[in-house]
N, C-alpha and C. Protein backbone atom coordinates (compact mmCIF):
# COMPACT_ATOMS: atom_id res chain seq x y z
N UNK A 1 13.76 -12.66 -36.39
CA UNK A 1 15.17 -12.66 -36.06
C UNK A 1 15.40 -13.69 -34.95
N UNK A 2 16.27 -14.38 -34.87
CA UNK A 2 16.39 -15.68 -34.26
C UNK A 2 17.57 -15.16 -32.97
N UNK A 3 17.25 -15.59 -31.39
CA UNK A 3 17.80 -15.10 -30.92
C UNK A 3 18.85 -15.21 -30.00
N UNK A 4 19.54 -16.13 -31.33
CA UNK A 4 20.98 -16.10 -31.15
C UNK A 4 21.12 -14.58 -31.89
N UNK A 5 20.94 -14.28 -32.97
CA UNK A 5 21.12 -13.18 -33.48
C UNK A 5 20.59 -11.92 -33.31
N UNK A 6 19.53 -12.00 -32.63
CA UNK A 6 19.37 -11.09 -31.95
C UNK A 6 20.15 -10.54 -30.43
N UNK A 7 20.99 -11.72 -30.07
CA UNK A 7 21.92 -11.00 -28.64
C UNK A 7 23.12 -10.85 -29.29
N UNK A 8 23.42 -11.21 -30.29
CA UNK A 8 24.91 -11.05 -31.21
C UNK A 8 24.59 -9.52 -31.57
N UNK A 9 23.66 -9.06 -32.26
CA UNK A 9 23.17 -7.55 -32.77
C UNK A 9 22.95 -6.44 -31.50
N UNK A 10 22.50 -7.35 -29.76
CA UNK A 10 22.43 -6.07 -28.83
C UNK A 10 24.15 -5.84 -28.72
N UNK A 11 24.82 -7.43 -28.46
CA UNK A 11 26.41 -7.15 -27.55
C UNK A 11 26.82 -6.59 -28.78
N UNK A 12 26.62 -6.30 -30.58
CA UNK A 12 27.59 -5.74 -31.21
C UNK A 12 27.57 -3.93 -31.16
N UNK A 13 26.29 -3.97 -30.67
CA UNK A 13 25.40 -2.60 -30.31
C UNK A 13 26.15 -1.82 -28.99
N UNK A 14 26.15 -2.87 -28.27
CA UNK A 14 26.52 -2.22 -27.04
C UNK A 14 27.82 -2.11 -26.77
N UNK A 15 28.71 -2.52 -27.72
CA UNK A 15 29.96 -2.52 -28.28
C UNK A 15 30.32 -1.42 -28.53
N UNK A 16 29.70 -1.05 -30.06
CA UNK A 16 29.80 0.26 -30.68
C UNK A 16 29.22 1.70 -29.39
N UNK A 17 28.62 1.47 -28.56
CA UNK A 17 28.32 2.78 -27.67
C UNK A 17 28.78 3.02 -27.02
N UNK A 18 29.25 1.90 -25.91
CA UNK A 18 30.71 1.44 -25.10
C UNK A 18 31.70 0.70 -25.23
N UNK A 19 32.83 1.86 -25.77
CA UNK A 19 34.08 1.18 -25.71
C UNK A 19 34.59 0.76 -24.26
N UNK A 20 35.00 -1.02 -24.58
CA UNK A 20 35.80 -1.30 -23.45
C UNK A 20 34.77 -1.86 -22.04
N UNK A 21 33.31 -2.56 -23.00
CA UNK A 21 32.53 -2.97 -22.18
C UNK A 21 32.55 -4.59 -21.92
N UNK A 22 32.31 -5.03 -20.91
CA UNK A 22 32.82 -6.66 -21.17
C UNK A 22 31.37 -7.21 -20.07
N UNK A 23 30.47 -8.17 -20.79
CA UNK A 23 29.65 -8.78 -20.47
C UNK A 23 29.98 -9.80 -19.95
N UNK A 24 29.69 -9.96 -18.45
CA UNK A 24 29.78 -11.09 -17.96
C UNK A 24 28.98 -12.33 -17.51
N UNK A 25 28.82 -13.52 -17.98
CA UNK A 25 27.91 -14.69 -18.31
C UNK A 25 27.97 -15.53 -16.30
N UNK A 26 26.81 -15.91 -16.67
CA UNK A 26 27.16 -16.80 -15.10
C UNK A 26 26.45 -18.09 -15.61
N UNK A 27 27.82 -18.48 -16.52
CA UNK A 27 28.37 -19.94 -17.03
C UNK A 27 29.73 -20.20 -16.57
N UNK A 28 30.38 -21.32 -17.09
CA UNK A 28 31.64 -21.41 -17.45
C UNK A 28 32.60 -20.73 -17.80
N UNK A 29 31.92 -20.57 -19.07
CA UNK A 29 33.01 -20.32 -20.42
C UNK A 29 33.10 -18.24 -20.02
N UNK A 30 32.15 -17.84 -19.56
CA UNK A 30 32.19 -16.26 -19.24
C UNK A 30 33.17 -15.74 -18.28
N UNK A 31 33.04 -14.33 -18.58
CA UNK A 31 34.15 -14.08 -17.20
C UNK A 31 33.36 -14.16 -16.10
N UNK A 32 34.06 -13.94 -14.68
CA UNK A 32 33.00 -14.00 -13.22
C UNK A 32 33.54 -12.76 -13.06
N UNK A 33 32.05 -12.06 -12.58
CA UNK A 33 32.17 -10.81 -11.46
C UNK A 33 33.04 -11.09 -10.97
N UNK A 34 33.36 -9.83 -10.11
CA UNK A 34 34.71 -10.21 -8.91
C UNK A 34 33.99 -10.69 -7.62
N UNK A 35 34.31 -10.13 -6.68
CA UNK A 35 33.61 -11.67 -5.49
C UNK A 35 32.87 -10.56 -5.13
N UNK A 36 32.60 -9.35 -5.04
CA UNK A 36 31.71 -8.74 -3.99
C UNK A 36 32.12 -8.07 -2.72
N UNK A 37 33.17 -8.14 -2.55
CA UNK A 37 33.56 -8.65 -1.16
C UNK A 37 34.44 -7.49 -1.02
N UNK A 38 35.38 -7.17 0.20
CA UNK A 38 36.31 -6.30 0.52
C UNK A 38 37.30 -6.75 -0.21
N UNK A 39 38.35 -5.88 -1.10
CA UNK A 39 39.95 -6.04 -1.79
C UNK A 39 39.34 -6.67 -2.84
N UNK A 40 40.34 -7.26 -3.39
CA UNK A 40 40.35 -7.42 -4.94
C UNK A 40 39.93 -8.57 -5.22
N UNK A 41 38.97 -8.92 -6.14
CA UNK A 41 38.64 -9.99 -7.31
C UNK A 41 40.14 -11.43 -6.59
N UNK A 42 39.92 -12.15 -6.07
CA UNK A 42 40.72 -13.33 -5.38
C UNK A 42 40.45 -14.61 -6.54
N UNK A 43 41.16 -15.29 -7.21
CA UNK A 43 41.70 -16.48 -7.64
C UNK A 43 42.34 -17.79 -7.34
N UNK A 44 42.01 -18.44 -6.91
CA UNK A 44 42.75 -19.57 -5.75
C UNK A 44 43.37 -20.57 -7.72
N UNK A 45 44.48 -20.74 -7.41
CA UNK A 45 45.44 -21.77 -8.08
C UNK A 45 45.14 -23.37 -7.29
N UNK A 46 45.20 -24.32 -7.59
CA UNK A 46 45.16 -25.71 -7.46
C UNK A 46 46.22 -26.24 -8.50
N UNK A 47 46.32 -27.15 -7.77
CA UNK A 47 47.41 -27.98 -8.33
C UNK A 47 47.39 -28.57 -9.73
N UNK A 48 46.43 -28.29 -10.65
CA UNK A 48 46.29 -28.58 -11.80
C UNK A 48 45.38 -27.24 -12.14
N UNK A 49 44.67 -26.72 -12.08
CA UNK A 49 43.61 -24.88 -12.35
C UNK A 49 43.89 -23.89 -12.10
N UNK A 50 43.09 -22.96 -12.42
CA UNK A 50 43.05 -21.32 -11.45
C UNK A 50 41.35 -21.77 -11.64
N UNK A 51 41.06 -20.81 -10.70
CA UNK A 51 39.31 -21.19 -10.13
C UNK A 51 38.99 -19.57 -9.58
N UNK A 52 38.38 -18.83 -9.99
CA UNK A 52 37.80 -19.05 -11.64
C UNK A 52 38.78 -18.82 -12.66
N UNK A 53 38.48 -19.91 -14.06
CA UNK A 53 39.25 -19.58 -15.19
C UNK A 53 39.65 -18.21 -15.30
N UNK A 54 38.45 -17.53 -15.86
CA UNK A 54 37.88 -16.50 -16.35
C UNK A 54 37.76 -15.34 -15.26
N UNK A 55 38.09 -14.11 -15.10
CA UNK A 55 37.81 -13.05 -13.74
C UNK A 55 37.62 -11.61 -14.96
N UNK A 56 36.39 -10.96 -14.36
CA UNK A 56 36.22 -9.56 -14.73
C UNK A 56 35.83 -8.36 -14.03
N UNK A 57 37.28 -7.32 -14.57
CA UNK A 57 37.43 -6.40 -13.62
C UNK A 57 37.23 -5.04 -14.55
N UNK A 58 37.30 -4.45 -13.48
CA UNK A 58 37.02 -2.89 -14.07
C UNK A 58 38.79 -2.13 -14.06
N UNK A 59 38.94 -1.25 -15.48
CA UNK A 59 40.17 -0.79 -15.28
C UNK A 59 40.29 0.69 -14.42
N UNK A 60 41.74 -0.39 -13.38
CA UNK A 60 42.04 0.48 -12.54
C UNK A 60 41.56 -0.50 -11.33
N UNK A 61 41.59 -1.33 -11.45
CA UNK A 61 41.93 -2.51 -10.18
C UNK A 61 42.36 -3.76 -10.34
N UNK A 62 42.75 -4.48 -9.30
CA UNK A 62 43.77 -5.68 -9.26
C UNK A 62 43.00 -6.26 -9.25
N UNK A 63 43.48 -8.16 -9.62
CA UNK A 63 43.04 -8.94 -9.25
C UNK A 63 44.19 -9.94 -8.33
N UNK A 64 43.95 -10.72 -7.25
CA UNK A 64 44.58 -11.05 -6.28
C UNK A 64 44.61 -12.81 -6.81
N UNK A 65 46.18 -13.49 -6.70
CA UNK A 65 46.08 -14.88 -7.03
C UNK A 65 46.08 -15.56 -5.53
N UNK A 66 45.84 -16.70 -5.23
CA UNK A 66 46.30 -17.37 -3.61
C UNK A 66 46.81 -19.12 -3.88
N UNK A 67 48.10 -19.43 -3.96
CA UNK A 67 48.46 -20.52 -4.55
C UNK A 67 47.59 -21.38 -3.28
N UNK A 68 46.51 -21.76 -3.58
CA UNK A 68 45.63 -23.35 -2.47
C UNK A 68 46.20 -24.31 -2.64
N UNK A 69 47.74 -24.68 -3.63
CA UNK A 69 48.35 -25.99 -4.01
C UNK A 69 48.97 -26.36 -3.29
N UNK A 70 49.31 -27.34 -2.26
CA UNK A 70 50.85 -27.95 -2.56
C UNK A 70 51.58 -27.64 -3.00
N UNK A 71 52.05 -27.45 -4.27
CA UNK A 71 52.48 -27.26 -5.34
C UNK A 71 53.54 -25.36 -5.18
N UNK A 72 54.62 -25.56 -5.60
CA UNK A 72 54.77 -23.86 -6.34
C UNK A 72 54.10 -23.71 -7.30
N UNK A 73 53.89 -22.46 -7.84
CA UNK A 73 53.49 -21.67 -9.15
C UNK A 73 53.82 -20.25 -9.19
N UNK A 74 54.00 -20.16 -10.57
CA UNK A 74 53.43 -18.64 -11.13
C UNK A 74 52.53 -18.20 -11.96
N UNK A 75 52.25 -16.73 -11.70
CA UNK A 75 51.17 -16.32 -12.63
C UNK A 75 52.21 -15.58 -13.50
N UNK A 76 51.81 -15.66 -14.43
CA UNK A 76 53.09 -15.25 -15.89
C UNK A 76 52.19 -15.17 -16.72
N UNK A 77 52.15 -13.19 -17.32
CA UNK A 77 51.01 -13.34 -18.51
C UNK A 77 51.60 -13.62 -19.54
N UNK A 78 50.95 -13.87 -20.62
CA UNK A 78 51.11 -14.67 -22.14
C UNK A 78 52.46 -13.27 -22.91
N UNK A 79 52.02 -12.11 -22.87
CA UNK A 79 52.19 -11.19 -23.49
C UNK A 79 53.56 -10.70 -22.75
N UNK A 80 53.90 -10.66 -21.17
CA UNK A 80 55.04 -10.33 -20.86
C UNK A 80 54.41 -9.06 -19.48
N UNK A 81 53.15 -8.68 -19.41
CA UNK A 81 52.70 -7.69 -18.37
C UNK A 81 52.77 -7.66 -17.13
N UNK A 82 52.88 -9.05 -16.82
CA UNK A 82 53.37 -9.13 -15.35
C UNK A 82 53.40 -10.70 -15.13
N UNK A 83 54.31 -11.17 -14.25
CA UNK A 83 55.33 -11.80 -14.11
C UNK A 83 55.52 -12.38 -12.25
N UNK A 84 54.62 -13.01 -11.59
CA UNK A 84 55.02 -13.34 -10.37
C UNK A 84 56.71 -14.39 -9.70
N UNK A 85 56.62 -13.81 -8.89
CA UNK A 85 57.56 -15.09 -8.34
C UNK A 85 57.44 -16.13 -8.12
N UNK A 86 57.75 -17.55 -7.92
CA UNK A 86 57.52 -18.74 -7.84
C UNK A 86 56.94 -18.76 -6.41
N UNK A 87 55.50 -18.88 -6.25
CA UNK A 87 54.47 -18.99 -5.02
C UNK A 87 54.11 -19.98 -4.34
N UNK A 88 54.69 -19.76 -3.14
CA UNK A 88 55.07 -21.12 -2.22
C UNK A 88 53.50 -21.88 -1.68
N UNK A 89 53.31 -22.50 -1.57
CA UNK A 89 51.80 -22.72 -0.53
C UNK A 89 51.22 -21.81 0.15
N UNK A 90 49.60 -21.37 -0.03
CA UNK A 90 49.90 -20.12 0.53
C UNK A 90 50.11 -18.26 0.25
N UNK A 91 51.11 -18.31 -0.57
CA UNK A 91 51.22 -17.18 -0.84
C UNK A 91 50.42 -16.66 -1.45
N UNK A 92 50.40 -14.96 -1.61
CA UNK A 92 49.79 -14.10 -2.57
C UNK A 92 50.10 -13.82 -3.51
N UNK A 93 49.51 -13.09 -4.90
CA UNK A 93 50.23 -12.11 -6.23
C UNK A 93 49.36 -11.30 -6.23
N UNK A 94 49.19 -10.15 -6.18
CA UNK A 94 48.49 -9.35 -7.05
C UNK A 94 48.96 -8.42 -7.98
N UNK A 95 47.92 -7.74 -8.74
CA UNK A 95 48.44 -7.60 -9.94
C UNK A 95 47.40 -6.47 -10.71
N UNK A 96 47.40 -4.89 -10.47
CA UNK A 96 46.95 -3.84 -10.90
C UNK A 96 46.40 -3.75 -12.89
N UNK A 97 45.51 -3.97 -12.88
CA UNK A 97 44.95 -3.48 -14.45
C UNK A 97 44.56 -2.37 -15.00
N UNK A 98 45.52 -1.31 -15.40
CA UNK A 98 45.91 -0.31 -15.72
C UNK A 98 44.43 0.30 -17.02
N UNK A 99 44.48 -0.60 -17.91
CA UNK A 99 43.85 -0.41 -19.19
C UNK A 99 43.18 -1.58 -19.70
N UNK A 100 41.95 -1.39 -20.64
CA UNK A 100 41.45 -2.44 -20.66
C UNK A 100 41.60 -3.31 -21.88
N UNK A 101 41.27 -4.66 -21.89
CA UNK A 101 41.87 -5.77 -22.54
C UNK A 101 41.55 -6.98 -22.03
N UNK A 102 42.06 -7.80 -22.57
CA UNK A 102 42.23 -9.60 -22.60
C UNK A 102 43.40 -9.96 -22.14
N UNK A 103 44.13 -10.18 -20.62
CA UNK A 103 45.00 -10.77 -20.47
C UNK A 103 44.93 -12.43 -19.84
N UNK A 104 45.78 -13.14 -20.72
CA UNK A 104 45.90 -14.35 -21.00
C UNK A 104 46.89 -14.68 -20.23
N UNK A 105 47.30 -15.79 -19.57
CA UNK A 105 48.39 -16.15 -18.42
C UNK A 105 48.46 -17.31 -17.91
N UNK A 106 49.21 -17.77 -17.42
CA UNK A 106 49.84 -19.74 -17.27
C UNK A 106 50.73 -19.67 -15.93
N UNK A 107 51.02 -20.66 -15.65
CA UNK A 107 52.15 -20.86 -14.93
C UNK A 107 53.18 -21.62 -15.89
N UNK A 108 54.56 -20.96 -15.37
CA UNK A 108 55.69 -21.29 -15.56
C UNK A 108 55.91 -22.99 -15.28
N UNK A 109 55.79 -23.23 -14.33
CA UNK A 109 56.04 -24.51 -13.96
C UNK A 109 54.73 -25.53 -14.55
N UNK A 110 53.84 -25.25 -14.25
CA UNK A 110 52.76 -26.09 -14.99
C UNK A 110 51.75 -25.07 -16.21
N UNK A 111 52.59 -25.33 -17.16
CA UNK A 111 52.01 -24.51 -18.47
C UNK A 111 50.44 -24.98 -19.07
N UNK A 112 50.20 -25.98 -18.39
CA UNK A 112 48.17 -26.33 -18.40
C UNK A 112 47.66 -25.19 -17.65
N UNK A 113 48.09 -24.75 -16.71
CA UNK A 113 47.04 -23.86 -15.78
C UNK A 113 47.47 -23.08 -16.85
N UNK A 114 46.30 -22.49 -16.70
CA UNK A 114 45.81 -21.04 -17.78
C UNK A 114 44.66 -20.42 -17.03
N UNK A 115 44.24 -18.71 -17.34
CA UNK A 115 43.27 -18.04 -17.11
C UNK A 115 43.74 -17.31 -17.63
N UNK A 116 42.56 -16.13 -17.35
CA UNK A 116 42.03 -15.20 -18.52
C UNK A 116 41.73 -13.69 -17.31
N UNK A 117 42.28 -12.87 -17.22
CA UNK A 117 41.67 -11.67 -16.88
C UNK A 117 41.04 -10.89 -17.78
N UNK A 118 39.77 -10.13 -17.69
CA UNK A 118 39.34 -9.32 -18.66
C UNK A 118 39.03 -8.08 -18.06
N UNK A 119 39.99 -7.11 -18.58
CA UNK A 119 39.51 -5.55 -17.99
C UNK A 119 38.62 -4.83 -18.72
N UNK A 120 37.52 -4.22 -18.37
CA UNK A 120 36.94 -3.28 -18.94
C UNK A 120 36.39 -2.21 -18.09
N UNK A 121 35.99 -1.12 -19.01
CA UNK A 121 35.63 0.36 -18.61
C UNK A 121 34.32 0.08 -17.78
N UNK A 122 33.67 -0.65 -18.39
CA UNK A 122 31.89 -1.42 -18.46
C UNK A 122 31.87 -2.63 -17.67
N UNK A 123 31.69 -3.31 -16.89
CA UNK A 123 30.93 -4.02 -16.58
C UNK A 123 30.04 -4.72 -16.05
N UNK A 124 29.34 -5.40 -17.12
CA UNK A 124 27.87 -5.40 -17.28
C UNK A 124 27.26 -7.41 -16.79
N UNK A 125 26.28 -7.40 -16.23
CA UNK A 125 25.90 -8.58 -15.33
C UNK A 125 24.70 -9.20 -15.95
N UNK A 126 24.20 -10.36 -16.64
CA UNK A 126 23.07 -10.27 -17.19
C UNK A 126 21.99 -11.43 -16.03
N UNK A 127 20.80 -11.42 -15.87
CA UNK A 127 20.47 -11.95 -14.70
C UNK A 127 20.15 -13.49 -15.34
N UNK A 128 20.20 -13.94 -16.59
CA UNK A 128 20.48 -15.16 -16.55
C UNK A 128 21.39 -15.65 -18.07
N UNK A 129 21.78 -16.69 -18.35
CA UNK A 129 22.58 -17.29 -19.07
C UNK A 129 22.53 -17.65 -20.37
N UNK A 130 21.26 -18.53 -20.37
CA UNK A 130 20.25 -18.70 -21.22
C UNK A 130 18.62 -17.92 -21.67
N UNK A 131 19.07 -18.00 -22.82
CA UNK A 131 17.52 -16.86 -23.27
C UNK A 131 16.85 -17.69 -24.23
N UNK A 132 15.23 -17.27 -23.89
CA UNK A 132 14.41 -17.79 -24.68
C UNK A 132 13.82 -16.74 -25.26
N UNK A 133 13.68 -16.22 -26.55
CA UNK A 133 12.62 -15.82 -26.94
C UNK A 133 11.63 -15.08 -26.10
N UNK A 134 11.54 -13.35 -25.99
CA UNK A 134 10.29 -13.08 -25.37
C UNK A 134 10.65 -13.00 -23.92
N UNK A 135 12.07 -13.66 -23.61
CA UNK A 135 12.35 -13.71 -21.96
C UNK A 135 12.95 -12.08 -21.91
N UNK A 136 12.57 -11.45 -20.34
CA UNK A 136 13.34 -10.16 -20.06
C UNK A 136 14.40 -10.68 -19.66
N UNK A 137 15.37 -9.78 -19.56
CA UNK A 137 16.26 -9.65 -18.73
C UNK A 137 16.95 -8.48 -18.01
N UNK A 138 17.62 -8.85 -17.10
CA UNK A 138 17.84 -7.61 -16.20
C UNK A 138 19.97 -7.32 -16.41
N UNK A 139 19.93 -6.19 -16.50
CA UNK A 139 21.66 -6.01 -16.73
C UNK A 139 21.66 -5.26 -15.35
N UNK A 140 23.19 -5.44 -14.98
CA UNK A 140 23.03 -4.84 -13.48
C UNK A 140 24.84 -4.58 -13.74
N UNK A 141 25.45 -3.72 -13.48
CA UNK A 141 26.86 -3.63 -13.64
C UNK A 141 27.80 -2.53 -12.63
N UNK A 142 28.99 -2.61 -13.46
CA UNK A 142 29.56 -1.10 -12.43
C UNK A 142 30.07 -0.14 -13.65
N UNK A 143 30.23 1.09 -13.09
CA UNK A 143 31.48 1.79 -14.76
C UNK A 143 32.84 2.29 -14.02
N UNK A 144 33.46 2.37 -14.83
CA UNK A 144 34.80 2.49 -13.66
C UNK A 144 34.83 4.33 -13.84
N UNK A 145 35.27 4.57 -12.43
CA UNK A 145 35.26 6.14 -12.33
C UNK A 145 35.88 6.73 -13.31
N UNK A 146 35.00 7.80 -13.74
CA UNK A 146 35.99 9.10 -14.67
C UNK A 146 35.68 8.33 -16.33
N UNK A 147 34.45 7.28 -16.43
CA UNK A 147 34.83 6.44 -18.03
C UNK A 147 33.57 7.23 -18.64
């Protein structure tokens, strides 16, 4: 079994046992842990990004935006869930994740910035990115209370 397909068969596995589990990669393209840190998972906006794209949280906590631009912005999700005010230099948003999901979101004023919040019940940390064949790995995560 080749093992691309063999981590496609654990995450479809670990799917089916935990609903609402979301694996997070420490690449790019994955979501990022939240920071570790005191308060909520923080996002800094730039004048052309959000940094990190990608943020993963557990449901039943916020994640916090901080416009670092020049620039105004908003965070405005795709779907209609929440909706900031136009954020001066500076300012804050945050923004409570009730249930878990894929929320997708832009600014109003510059419709390139995009990110991605991902809530889940599960989440799970893998200790590296790339796998070879025969390599261990270590999962390290949180579960959100009461799941």
């Amino acid at each position: 079994m080749s093992t691309r397909l063999r981590r496609v068969s654990l995450l479809a596995g670990l799917g089916a046992v935990l609903p609402g589990v979301a694996l997070a990669q420490q690449d790019h393209d994955g979501p990022h842990p939240p920071s570790g840190g005191d308060g909520p998972p923080r996002v800094a906006v730039s004048a052309t990004a959000v940094d990190p794209k990608r943020v993963g949280v557990l449901a039943g906590e916020r994640v916090e935006w901080v416009n670092a631009s020049i620039r105004q912005h908003t965070i405005t999700a795709r779907e209609g869930q929440f909706d900031s005010p136009r954020l001066r230099p500076g300012q804050r948003f945050s923004h409570p994740f009730a249930a878990a999901g894929s929320f997708a979101y832009y600014c109003r004023i510059h419709p390139n910035i995009t990110g991605i919040v991902d809530v889940a019940n599960v989440l799970l940390h893998a200790s590296a990115s790339r796998l070879v064949r025969g390599d261990a790995v270590a999962l390290a995560g949180r579960v959100r209370p009461g799941a």
